[in-house]
Protein backbone atom coordinates (compact mmCIF):
# COMPACT_ATOMS: atom_id res chain seq x y z
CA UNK A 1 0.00 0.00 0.00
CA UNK A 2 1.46 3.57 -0.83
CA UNK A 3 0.77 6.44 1.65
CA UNK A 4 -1.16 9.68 -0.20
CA UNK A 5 2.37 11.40 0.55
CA UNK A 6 4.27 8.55 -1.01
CA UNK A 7 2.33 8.39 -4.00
CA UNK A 8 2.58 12.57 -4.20
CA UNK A 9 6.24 12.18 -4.34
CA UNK A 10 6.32 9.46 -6.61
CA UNK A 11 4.31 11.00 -9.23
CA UNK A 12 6.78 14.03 -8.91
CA UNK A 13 9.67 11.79 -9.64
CA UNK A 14 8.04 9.96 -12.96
CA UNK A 15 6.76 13.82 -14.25
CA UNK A 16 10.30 15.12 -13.59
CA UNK A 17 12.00 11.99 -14.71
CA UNK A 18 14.27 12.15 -11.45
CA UNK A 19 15.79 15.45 -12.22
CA UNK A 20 16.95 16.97 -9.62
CA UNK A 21 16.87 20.34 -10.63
CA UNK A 22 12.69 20.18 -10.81
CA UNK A 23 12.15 18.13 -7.61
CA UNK A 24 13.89 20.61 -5.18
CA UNK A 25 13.39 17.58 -2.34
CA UNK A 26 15.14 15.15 -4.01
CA UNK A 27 19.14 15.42 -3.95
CA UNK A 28 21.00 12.41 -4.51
CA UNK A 29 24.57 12.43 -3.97
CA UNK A 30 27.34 11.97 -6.35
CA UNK A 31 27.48 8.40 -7.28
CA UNK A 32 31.38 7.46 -7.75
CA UNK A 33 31.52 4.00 -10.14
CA UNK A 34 33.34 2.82 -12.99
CA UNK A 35 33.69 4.07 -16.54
CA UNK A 36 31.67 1.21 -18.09
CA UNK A 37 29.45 1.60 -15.77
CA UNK A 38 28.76 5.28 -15.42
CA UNK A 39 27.72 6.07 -19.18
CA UNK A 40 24.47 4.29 -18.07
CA UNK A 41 23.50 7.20 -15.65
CA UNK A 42 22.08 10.37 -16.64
CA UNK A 43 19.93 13.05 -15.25
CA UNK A 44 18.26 12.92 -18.61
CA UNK A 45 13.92 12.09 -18.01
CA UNK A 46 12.71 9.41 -18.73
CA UNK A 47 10.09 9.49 -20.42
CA UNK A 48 7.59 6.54 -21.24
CA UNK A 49 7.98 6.40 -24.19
CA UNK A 50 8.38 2.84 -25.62
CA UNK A 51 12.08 1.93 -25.93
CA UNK A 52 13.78 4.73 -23.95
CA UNK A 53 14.72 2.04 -21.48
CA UNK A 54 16.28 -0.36 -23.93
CA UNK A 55 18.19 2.39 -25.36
CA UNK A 56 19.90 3.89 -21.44
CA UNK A 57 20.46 0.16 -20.07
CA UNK A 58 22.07 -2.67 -21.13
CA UNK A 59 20.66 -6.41 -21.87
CA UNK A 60 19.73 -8.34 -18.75
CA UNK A 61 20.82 -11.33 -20.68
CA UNK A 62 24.56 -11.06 -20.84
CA UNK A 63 26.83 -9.97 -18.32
CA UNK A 64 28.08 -6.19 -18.35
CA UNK A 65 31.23 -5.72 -20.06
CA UNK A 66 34.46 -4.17 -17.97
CA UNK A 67 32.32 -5.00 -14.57
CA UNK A 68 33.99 -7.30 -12.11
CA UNK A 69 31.87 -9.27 -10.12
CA UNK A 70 32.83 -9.98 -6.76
CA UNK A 71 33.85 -13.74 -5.84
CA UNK A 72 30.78 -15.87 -4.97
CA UNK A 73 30.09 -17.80 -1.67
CA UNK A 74 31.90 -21.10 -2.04
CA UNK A 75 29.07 -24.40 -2.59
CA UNK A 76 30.67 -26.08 0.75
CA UNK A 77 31.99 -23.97 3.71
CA UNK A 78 34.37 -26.57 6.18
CA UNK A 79 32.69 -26.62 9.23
CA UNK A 80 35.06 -25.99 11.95
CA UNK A 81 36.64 -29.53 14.08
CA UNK A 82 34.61 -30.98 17.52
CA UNK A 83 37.93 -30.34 19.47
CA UNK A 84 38.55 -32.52 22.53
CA UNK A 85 40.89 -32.83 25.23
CA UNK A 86 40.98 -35.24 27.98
CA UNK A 87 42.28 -33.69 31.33
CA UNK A 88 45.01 -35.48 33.77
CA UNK A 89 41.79 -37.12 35.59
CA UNK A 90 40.01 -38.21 32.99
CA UNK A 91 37.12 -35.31 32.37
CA UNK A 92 36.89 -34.55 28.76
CA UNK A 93 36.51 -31.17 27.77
CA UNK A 94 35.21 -30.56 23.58
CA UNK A 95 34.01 -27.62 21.73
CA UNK A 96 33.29 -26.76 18.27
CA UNK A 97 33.06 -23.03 17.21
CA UNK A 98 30.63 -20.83 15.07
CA UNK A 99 29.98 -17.76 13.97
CA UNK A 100 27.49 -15.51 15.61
CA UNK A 101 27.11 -14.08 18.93
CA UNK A 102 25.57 -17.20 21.40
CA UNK A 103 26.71 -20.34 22.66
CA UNK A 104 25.83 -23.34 24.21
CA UNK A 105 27.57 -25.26 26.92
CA UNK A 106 26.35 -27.90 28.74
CA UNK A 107 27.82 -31.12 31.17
CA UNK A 108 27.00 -34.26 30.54
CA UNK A 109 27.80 -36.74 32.64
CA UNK A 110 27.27 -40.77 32.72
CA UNK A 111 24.61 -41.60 35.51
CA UNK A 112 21.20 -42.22 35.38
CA UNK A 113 18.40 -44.87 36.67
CA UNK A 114 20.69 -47.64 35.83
CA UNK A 115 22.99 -47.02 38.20
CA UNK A 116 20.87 -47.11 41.07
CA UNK A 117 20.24 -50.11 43.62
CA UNK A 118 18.63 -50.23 46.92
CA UNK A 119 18.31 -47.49 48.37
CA UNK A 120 18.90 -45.10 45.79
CA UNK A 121 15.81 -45.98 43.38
CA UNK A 122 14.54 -42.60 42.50
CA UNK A 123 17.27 -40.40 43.15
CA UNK A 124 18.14 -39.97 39.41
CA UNK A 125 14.68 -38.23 38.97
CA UNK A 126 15.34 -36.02 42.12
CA UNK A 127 18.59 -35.48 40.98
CA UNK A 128 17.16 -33.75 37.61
CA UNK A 129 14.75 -31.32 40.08
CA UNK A 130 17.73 -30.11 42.15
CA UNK A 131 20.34 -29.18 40.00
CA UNK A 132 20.83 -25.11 39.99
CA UNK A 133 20.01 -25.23 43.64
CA UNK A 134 22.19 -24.30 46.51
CA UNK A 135 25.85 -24.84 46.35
CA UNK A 136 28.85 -24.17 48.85
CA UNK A 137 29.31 -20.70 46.96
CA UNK A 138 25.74 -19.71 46.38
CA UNK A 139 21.92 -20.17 47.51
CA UNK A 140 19.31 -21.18 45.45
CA UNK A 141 18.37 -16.88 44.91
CA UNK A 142 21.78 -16.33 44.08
CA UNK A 143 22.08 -18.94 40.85
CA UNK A 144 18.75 -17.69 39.66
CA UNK A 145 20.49 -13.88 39.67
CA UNK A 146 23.34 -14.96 38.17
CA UNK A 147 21.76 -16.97 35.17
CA UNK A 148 19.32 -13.97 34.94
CA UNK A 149 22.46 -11.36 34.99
CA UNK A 150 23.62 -13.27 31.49
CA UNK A 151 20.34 -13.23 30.09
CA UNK A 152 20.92 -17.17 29.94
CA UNK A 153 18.60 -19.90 29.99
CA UNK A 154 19.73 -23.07 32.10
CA UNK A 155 18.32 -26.36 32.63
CA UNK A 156 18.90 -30.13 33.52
CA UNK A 157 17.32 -33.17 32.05
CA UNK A 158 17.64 -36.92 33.43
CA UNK A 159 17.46 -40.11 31.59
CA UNK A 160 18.52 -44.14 32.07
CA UNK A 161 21.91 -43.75 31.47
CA UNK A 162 23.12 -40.16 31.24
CA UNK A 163 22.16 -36.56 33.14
CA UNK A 164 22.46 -33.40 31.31
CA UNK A 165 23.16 -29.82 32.34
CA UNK A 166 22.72 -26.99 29.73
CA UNK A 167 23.18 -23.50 29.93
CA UNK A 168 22.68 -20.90 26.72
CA UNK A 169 24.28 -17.74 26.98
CA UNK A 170 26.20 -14.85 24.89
CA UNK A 171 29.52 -15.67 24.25
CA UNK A 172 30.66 -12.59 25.89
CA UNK A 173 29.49 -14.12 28.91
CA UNK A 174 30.81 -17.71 28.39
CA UNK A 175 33.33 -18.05 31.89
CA UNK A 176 30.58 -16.81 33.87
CA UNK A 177 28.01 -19.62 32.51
CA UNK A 178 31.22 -22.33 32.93
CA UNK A 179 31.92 -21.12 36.39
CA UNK A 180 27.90 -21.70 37.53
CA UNK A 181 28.00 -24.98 35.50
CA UNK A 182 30.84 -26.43 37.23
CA UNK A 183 29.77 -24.80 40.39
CA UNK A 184 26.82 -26.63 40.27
CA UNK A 185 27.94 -30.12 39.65
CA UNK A 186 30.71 -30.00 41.98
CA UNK A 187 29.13 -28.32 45.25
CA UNK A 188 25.69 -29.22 44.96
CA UNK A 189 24.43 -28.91 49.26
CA UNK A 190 20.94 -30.44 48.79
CA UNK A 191 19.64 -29.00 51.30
CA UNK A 192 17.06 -31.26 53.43
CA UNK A 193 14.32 -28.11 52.70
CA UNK A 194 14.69 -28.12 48.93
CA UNK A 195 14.87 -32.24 48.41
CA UNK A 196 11.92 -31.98 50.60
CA UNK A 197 10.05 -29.28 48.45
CA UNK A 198 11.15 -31.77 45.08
CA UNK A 199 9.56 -34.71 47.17
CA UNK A 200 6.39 -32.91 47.12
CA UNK A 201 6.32 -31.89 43.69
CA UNK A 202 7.19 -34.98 42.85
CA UNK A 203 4.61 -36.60 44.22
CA UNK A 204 1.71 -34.02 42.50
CA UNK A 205 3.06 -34.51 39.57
CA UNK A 206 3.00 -38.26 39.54
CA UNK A 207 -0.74 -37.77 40.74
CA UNK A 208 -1.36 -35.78 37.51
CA UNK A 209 0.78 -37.22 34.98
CA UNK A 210 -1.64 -40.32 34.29
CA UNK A 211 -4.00 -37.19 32.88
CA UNK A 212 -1.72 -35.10 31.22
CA UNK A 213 0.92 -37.24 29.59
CA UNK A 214 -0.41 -40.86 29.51
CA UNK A 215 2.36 -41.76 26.70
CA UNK A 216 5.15 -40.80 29.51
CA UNK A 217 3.73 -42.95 32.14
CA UNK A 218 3.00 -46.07 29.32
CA UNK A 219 6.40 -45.71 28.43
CA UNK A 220 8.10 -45.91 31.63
CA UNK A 221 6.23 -48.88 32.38
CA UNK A 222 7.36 -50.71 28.85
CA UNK A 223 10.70 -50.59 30.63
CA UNK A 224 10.06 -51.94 33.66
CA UNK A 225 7.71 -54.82 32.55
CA UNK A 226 10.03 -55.67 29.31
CA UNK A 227 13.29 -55.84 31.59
CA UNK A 228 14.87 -57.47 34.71
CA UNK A 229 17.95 -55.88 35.98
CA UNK A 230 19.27 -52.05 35.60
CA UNK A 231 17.26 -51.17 32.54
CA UNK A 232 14.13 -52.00 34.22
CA UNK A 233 14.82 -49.87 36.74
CA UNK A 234 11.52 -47.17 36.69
CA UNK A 235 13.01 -43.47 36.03
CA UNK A 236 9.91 -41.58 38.16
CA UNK A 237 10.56 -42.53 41.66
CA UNK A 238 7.81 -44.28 43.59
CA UNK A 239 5.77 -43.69 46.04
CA UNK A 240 8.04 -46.01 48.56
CA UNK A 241 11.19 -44.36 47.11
CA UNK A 242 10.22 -40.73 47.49
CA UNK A 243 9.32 -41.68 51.06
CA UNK A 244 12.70 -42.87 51.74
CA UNK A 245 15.17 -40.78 49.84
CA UNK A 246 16.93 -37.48 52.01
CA UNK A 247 19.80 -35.35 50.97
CA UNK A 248 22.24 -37.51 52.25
CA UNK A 249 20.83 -41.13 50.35
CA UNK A 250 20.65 -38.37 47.06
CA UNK A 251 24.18 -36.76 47.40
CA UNK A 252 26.16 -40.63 48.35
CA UNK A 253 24.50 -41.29 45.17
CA UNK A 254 25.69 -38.24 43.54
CA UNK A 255 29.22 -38.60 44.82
CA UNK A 256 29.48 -42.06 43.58
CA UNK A 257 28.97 -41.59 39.77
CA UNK A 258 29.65 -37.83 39.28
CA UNK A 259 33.31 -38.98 38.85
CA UNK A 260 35.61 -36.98 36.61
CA UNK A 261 36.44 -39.83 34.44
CA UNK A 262 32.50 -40.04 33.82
CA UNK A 263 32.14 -36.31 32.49
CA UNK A 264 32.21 -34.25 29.50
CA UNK A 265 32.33 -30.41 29.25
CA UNK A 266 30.75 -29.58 25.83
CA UNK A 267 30.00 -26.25 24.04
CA UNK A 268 29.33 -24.84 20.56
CA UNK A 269 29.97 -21.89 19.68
CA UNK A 270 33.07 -21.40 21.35
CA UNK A 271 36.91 -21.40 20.60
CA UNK A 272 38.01 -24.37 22.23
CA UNK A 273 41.44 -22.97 23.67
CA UNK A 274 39.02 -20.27 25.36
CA UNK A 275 36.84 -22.68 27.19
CA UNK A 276 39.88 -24.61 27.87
CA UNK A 277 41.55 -21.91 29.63
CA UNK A 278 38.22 -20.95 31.58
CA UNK A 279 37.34 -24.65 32.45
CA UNK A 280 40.45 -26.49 33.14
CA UNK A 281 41.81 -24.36 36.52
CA UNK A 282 38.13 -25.18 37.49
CA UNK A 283 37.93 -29.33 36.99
CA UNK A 284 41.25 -30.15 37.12
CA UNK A 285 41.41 -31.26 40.24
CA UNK A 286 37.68 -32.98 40.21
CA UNK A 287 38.54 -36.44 41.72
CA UNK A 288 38.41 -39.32 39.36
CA UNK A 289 36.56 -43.22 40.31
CA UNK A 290 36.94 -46.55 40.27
CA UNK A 291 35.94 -48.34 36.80
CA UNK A 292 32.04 -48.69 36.31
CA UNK A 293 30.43 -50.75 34.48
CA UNK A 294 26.85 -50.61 33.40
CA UNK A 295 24.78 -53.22 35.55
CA UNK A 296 23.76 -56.15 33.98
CA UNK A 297 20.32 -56.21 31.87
CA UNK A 298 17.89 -58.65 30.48
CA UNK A 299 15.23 -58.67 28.20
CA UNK A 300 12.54 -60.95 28.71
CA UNK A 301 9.25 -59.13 27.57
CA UNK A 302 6.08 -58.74 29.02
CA UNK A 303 3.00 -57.08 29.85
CA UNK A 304 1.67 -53.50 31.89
CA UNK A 305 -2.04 -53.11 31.66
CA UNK A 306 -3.64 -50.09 33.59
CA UNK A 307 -6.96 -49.69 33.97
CA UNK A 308 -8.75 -46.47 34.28
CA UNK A 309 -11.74 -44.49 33.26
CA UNK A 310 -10.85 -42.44 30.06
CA UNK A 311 -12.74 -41.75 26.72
CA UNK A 312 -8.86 -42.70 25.23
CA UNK A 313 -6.94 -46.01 25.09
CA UNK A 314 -3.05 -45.71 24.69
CA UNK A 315 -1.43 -49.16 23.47
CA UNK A 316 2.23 -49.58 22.63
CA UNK A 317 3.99 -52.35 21.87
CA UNK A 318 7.89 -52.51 22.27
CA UNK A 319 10.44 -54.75 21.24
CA UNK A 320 14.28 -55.36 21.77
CA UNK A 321 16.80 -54.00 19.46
CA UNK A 322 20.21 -55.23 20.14
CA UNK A 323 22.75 -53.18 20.14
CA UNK A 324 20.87 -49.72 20.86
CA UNK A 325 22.47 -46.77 20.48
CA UNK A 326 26.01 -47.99 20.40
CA UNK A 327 25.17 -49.99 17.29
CA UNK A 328 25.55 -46.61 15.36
CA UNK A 329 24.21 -49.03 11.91
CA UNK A 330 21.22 -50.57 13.19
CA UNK A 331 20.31 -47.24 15.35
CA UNK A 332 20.14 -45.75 11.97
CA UNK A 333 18.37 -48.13 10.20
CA UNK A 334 15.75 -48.47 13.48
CA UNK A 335 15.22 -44.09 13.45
CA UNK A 336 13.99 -44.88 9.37
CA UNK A 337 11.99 -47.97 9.81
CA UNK A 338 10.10 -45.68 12.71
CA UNK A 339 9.51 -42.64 10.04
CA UNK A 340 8.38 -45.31 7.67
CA UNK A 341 5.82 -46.63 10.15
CA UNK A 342 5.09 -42.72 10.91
CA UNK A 343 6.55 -43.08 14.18
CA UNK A 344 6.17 -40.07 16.98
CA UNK A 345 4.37 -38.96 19.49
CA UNK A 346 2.24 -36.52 18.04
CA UNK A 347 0.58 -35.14 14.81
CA UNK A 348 1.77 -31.64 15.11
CA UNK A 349 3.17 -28.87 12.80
CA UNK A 350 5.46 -30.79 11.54
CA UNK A 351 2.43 -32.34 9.88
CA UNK A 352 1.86 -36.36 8.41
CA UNK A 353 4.95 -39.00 9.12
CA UNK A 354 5.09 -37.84 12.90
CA UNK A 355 2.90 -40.48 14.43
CA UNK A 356 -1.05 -39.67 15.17
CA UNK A 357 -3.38 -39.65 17.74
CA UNK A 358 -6.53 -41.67 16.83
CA UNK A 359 -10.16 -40.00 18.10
CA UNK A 360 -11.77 -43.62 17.87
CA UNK A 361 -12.57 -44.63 21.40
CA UNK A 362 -11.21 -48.17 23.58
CA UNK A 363 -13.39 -50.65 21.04
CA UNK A 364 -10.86 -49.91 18.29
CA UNK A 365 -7.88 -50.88 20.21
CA UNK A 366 -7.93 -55.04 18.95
CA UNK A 367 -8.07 -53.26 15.38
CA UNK A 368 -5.42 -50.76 15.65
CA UNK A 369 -2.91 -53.44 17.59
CA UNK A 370 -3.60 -55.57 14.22
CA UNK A 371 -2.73 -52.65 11.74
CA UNK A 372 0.23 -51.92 13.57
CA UNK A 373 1.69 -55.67 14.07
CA UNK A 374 0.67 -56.23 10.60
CA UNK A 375 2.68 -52.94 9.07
CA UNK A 376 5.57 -54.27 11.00
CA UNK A 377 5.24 -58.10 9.19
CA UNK A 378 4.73 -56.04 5.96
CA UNK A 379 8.24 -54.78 6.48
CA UNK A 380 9.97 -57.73 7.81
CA UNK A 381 8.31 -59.65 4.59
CA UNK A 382 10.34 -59.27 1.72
CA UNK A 383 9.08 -57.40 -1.37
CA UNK A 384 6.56 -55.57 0.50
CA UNK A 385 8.33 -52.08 0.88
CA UNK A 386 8.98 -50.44 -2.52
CA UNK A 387 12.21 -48.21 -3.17
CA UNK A 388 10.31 -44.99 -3.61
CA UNK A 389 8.92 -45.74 0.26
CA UNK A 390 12.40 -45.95 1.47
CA UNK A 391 13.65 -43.21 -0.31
CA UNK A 392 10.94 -41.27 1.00
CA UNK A 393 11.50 -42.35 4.78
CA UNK A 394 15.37 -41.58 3.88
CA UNK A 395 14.75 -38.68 2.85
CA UNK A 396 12.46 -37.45 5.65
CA UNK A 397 15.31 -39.01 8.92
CA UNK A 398 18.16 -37.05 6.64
CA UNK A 399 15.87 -33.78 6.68
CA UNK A 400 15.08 -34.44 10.54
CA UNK A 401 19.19 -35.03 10.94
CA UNK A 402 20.21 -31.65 8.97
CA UNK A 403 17.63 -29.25 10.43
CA UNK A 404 17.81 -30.50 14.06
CA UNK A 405 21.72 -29.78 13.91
CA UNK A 406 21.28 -26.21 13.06
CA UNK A 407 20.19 -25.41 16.58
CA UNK A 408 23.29 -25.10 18.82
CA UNK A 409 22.05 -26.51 21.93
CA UNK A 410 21.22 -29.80 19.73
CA UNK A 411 24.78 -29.35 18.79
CA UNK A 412 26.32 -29.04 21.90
CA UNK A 413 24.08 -31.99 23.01
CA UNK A 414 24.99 -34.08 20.58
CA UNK A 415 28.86 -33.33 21.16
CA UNK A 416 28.34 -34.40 24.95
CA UNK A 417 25.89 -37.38 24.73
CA UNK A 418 28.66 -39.08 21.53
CA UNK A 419 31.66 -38.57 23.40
CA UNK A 420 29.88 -40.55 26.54
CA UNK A 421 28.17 -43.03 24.12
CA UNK A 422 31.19 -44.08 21.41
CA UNK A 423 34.28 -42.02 23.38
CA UNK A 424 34.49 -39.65 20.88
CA UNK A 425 31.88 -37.24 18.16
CA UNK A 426 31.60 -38.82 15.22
CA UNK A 427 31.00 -36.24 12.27
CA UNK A 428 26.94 -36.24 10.86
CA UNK A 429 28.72 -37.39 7.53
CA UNK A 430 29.42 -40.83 9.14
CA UNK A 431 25.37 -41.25 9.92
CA UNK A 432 24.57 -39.62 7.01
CA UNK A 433 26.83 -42.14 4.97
CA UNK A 434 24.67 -44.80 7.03
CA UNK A 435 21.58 -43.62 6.16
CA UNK A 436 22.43 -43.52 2.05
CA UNK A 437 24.12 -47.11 2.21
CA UNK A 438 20.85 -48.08 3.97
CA UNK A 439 18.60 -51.12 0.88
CA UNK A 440 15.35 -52.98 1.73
CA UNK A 441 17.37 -55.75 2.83
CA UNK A 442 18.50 -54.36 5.19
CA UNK A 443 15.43 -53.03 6.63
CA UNK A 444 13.81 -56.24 6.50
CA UNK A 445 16.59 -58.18 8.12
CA UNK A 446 16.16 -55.93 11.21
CA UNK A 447 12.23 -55.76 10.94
CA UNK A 448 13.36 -59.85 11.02
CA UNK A 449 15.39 -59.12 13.81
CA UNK A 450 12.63 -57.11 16.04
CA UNK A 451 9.46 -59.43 15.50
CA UNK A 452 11.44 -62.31 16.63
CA UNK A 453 12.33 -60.95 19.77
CA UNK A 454 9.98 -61.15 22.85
CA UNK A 455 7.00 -59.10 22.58
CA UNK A 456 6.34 -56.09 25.34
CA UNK A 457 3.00 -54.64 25.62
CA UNK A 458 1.14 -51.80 27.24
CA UNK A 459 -2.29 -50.39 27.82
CA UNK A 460 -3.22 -47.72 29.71
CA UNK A 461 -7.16 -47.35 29.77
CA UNK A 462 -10.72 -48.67 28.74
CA UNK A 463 -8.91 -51.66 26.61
């Protein structure tokens, strides 16, 4: 839309044909360019007169003569190295710069549900609702103010087998976010009055997590009904365990696994001699541990069934994949035969191929458990996925691969969670090469693999 001044000016300009001596507003300063180029500038009006144009300019179609174009943007830019160094104790410290003015920095660190026995059940998930609490060098008030100070966001998330801390910040103010990071893992207090006020929030959100994420809950109890030993150990605490665990059962936890030789530092964003000088005076001296291994696990299958009164059934059905995530091949393989099923959690903005929720009520459950165990014998029967299907499921984990990494706290994660997973980051061109040498054989073999393993089942509902 042009404003009645705009389009008063305007007309000026096309009546006077941008001369400067009839529009007494208009003064353009002396424009300093080439020979070639300046013969095609002229206070002369232009009039509209058909042809005037072709006659001042030059063709469109071939390039200007005696004009030197500046040198394009190369096709490929070399991204810069994931930099690591291991410290006298054994923490790792990595990094990978970028351009632009954030960063992302995080500790990872190798403990999770699997690691606890006894009397530690549940501190994992307490564990994940304390961190950025009190410390020896600053109460709970004074983290808060500090993160806030840096315009930073922080936050911690717990899972099986590893615990993640993350803090996003400028890069000016990158030793101050390193400082409360390793501050926080190192001289954590907890405080009897804060695990207590976890306990109880905790325990209301256990109450209401049935309701409001019935997936989370089914999930969790996949786990524990599908395996005896450490991966069967539940991630939410229990009633009984929430009951029992204090800040000293929590911390003798804590200072059994948060060993140096069971951390890694990782940013991205930053120069990796930087952090190194910021991080090292601070976790040199972290004291090392005794070799851990992860506890013994066993598959065996079987079945959760919850009954409660709901409109909605959830069903899942799980099975083994040997290997997991340290099988980088068959991980691969695994993330496309789930897009291929239209595997998720949600149908969301990211629209079809995410996984949907189904409006039908708890007498279509039989049904939907046959579509789904027949899809799965579809693709462990050979002949029965076409090429253009697996391209299309290749093409949609690649996409998923690509646009997650251009967020840098994916990046950072990812730097953390490989180095504790396979001991060191392997480039996105090694999964990427993984994903291209992927053929239907393949993905039947492993749909062979899966079917044949012991079936684990859950309902949570009318069903």
């Amino acid at each position: 839309m042009v404003r009645p001044w705009n389009r008063l000016f305007l007309s000026k300009l096309l009546q006077n044909g941008f001369n400067r001596a009839s529009v007494g507003a208009v003064q353009p300063k002396a424009v300093h360019c080439p020979e070639t180029a300046s013969q095609f500038f002229s206070n002369e009006s232009l009039s509209r007169t058909m042809g005037n144009y072709e006659k001042r300019f030059p063709s469109l179609f071939h390039p200007i003569p005696g004009i030197k174009l500046s040198p394009c943007l190369p096709d490929f830019v070399e991204p810069h190295p994931t930099m690591i160094t291991t410290l006298p104790n054994g923490l790792k410290i990595a990094s990978e710069d970028s351009p632009g003015p954030a960063a992302s920095i995080g500790i990872y660190v190798d403990c999770g549900s699997v690691y606890e026995k006894g009397d530690s059940a549940g501190a994992t998930h307490l564990l994940e609702r304390l961190a950025f609490k009190s410390t020896k060098n600053r109460t709970r008030m004074h983290v808060v103010r500090d993160i806030e100070g840096t315009g930073g966001n922080a936050g911690a998330t717990g899972s099986r087998e590893q615990m993640a801390y993350i803090y996003d910040t400028l890069k000016a103010y990158i030793p101050e976010a390193v400082e409360l990071l390793v501050d926080s893992i190192r001289n954590p207090l907890f405080l009897d009055f804060e695990v207590e006020e976890q306990v109880m929030n905790v325990k209301r959100e256990i109450d209401e997590i049935v309701a409001k994420d019935p997936q989370q809950f089914l999930l969790e109890s996949l786990h524990v009904a599908g395996y005896s030993g450490a991966l069967g150990n539940p991630m939410m605490a229990s009633e009984t365990a929430l009951q029992r665990l204090d800040g000293s059962v929590i911390g003798e936890f804590y200072f059994e696994n948060y060993t140096a030789d069971r951390i890694v530092l990782a940013a991205f964003g930053v120069d990796h001699e930087h952090l190194l000088g910021i991080a090292e005076p601070l976790l040199y001296d972290l004291m090392g541990g005794r070799p851990v291994s992860v506890p013994n696990s066993a598959y065996n299958g079987g079945e959760a069934r919850f009954k409660i009164d709901s409109e909605r059934t959830h069903v899942a059905l799980a099975f083994e994949v040997p290997g997991g995530w340290r099988d980088d091949k068959n991980a691969t393989a695994l993330t496309v035969l789930q897009t291929l099923m239209g595997g998720g959690g949600s149908f969301s903005a990211g629209g079809p191929g995410k996984g949907m929720h189904s409006r039908l009520g708890s007498d279509f459950v039989a049904k939907a458990v046959d579509v789904a165990a027949a899809e799965l014998h579809a693709i462990a029967t050979p002949g029965q996925v076409t090429q253009v299907e697996l391209d299309r499921a290749k093409n949609a984990t690649r996409s998923a691969i690509l646009m997650n990494l251009e967020s840098r706290a994916i990046v950072a994660e990812d730097i953390g969670r490989q180095i504790l997973t396979y001991g060191s980051r392997k480039p996105v061109e090694h999964f990427l090469r993984c994903l291209d040498e992927l053929n239907l054989d393949d993905l039947t073999v492993l749909a062979q693999k899966i079917i044949s393993s012991p079936l684990t089942m859950g309902c949570l509902g009318d069903g």
